[in-house]
N, C-alpha and C. Protein backbone atom coordinates (compact mmCIF):
# COMPACT_ATOMS: atom_id res chain seq x y z
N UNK A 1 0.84 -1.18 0.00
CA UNK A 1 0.00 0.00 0.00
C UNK A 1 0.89 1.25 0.00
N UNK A 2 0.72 2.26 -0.87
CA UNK A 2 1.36 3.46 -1.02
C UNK A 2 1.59 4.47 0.28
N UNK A 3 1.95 4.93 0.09
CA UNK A 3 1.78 6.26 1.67
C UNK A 3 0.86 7.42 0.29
N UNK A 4 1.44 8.62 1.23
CA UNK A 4 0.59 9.52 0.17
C UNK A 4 1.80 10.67 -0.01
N UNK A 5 2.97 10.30 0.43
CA UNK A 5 4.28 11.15 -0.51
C UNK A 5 4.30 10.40 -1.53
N UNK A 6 4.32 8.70 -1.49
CA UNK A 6 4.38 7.83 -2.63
C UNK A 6 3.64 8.68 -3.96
N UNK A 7 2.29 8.90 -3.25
CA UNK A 7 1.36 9.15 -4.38
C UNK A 7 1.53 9.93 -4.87
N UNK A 8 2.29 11.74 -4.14
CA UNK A 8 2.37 12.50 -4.68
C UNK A 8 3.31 12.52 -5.35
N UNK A 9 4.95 11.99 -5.31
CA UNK A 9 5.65 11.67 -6.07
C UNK A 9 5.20 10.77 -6.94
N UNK A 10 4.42 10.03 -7.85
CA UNK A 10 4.03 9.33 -8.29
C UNK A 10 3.30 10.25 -9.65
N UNK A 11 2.01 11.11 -9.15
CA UNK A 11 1.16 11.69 -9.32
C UNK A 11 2.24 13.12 -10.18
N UNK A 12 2.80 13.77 -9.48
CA UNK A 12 3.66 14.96 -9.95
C UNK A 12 4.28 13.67 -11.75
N UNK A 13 5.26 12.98 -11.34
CA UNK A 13 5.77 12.53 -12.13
C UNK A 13 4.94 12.29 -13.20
N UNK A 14 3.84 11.73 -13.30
CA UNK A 14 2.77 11.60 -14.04
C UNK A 14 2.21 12.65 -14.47
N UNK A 15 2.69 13.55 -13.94
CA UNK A 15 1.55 14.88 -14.77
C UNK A 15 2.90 15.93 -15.27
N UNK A 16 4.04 15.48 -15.45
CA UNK A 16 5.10 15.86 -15.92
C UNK A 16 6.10 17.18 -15.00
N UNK A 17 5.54 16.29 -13.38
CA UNK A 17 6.58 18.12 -12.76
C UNK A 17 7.50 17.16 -11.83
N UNK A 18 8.79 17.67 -12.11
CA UNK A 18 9.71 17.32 -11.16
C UNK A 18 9.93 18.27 -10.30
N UNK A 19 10.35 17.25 -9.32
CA UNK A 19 10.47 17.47 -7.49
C UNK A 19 11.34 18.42 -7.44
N UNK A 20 12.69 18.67 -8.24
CA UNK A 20 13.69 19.87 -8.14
C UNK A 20 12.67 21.28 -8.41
N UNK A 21 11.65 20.97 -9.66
CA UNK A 21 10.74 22.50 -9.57
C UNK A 21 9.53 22.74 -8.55
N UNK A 22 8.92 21.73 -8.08
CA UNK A 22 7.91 22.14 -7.04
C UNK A 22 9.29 22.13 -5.51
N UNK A 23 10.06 21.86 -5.44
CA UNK A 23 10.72 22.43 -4.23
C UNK A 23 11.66 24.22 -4.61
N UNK A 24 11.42 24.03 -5.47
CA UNK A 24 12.28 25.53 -6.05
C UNK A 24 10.81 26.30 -5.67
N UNK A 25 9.88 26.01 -6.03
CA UNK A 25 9.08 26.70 -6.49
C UNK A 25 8.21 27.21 -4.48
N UNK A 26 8.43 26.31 -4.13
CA UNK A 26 8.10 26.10 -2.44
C UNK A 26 8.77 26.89 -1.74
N UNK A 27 10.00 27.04 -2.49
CA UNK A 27 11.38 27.85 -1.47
C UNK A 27 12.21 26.69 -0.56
N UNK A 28 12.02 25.51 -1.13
CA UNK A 28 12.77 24.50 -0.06
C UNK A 28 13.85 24.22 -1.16
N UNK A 29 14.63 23.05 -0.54
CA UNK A 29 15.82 21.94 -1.90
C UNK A 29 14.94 21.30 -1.56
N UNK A 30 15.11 20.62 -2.69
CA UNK A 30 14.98 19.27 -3.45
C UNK A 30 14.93 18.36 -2.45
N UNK A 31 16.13 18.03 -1.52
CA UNK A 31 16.59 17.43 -0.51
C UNK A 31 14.99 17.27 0.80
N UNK A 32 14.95 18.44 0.60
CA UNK A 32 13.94 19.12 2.14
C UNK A 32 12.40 18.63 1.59
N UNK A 33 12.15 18.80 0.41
CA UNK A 33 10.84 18.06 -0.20
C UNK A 33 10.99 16.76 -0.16
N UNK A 34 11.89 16.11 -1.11
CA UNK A 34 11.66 14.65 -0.72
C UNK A 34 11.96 13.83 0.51
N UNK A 35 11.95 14.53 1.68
CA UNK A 35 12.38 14.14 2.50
C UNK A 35 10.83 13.98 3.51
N UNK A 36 10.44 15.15 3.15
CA UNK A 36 8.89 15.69 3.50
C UNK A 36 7.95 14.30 2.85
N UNK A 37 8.35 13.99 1.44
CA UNK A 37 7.84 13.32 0.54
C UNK A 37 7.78 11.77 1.44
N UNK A 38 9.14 11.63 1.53
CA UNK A 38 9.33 10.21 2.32
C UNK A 38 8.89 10.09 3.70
N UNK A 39 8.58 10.90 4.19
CA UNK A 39 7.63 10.91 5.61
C UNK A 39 6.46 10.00 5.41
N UNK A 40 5.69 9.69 3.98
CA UNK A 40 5.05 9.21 3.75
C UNK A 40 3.39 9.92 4.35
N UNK A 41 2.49 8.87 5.27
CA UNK A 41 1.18 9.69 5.73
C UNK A 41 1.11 10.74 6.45
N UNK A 42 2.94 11.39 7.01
CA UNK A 42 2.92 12.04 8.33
C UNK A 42 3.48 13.50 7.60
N UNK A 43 2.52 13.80 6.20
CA UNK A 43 3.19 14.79 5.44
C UNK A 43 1.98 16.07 5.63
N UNK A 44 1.86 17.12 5.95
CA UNK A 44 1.17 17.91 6.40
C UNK A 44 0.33 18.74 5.33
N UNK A 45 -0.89 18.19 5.45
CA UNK A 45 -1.95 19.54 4.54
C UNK A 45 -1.81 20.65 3.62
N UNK A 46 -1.30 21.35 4.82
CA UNK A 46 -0.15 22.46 3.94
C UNK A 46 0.23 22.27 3.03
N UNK A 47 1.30 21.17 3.04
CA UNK A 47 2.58 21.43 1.95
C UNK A 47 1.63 20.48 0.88
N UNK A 48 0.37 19.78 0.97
CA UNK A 48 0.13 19.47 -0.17
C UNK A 48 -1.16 20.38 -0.87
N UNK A 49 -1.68 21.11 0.38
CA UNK A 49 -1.99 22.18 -0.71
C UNK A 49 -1.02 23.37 -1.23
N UNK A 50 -0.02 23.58 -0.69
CA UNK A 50 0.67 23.99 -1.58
C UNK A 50 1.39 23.64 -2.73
N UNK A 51 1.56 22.53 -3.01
CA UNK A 51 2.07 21.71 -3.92
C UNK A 51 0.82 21.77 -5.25
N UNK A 52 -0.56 21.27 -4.41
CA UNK A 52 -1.22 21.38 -5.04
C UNK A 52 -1.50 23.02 -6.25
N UNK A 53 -1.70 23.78 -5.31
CA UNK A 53 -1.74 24.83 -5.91
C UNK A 53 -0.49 25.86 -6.85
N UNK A 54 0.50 24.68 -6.94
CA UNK A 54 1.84 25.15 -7.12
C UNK A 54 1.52 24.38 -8.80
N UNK A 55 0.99 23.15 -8.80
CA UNK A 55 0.97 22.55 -10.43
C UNK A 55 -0.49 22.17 -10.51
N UNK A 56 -1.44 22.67 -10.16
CA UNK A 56 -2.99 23.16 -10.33
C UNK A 56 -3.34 21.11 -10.39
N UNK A 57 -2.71 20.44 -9.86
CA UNK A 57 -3.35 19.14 -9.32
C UNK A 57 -4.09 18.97 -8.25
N UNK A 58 -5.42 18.87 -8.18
CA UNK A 58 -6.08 18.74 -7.01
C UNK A 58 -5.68 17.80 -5.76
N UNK A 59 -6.27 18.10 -4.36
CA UNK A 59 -5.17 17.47 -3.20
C UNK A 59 -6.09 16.09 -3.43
N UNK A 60 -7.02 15.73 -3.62
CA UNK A 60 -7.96 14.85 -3.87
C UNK A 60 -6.83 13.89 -4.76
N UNK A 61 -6.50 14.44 -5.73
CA UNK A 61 -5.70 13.42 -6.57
C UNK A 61 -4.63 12.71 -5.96
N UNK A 62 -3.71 12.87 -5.40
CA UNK A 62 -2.63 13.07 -4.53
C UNK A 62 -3.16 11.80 -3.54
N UNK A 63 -4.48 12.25 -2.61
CA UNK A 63 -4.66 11.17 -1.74
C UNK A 63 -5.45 9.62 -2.52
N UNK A 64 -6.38 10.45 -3.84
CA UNK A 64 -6.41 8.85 -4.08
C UNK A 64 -5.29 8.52 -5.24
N UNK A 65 -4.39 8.62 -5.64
CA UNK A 65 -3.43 7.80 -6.69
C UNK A 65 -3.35 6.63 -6.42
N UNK A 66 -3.52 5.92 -7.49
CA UNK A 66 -3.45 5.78 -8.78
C UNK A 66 -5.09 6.16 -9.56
N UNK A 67 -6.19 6.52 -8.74
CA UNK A 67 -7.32 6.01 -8.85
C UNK A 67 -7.99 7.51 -9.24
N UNK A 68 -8.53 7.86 -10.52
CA UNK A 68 -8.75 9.23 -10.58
C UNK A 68 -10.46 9.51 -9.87
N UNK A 69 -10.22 11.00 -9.36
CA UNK A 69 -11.11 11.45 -8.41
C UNK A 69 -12.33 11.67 -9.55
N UNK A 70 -13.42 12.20 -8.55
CA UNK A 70 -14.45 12.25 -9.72
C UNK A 70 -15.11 13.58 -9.60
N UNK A 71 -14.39 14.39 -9.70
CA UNK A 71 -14.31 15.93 -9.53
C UNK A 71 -15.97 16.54 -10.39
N UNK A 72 -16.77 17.50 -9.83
CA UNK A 72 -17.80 17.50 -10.39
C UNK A 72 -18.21 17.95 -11.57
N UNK A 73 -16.92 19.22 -11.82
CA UNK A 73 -17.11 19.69 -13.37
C UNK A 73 -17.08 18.79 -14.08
N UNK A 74 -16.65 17.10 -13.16
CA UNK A 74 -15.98 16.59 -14.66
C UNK A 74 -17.02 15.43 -14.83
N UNK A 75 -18.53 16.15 -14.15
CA UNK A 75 -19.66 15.40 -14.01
C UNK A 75 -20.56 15.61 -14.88
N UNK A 76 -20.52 17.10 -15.28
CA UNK A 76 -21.59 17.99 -15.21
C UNK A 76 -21.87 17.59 -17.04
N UNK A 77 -23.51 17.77 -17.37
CA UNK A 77 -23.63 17.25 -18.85
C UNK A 77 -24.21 18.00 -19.53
């Protein structure tokens, strides 16, 4: 079973953003994110809505990866 740094490293990679630019982009290294990353479930709200809002991936996505969310615009007919 994944943690949910898994996912978000997982998830980023998949949607084409590397970890050197969302930690540049955070104001941390590289080092200090994936480290955050490897904490695994004990990774704080915050930094994934900031992450989130850093490469416009919803935090929803992030917690369910691999499994896409079912967001409502993407309901609507």
């Amino acid at each position: 079973m994944s943690t949910i740094g898994e996912n978000i490293k997982n998830k980023l990679k998949d949607e084409g953003f590397k970890i050197e630019y969302v930690a540049r982009m955070l104001g941390i290294t590289h080092g200090a994110l994936s480290q955050r990353l490897d904490n695994g479930d004990l990774i704080k709200y915050k930094t994934m809505l900031e992450i989130s809002n850093i490469t416009n991936i919803p935090v929803i996505d992030f917690v369910t990866y691999p499994y896409q969310s079912h967001r409502k615009n993407d309901c609507v007919q």
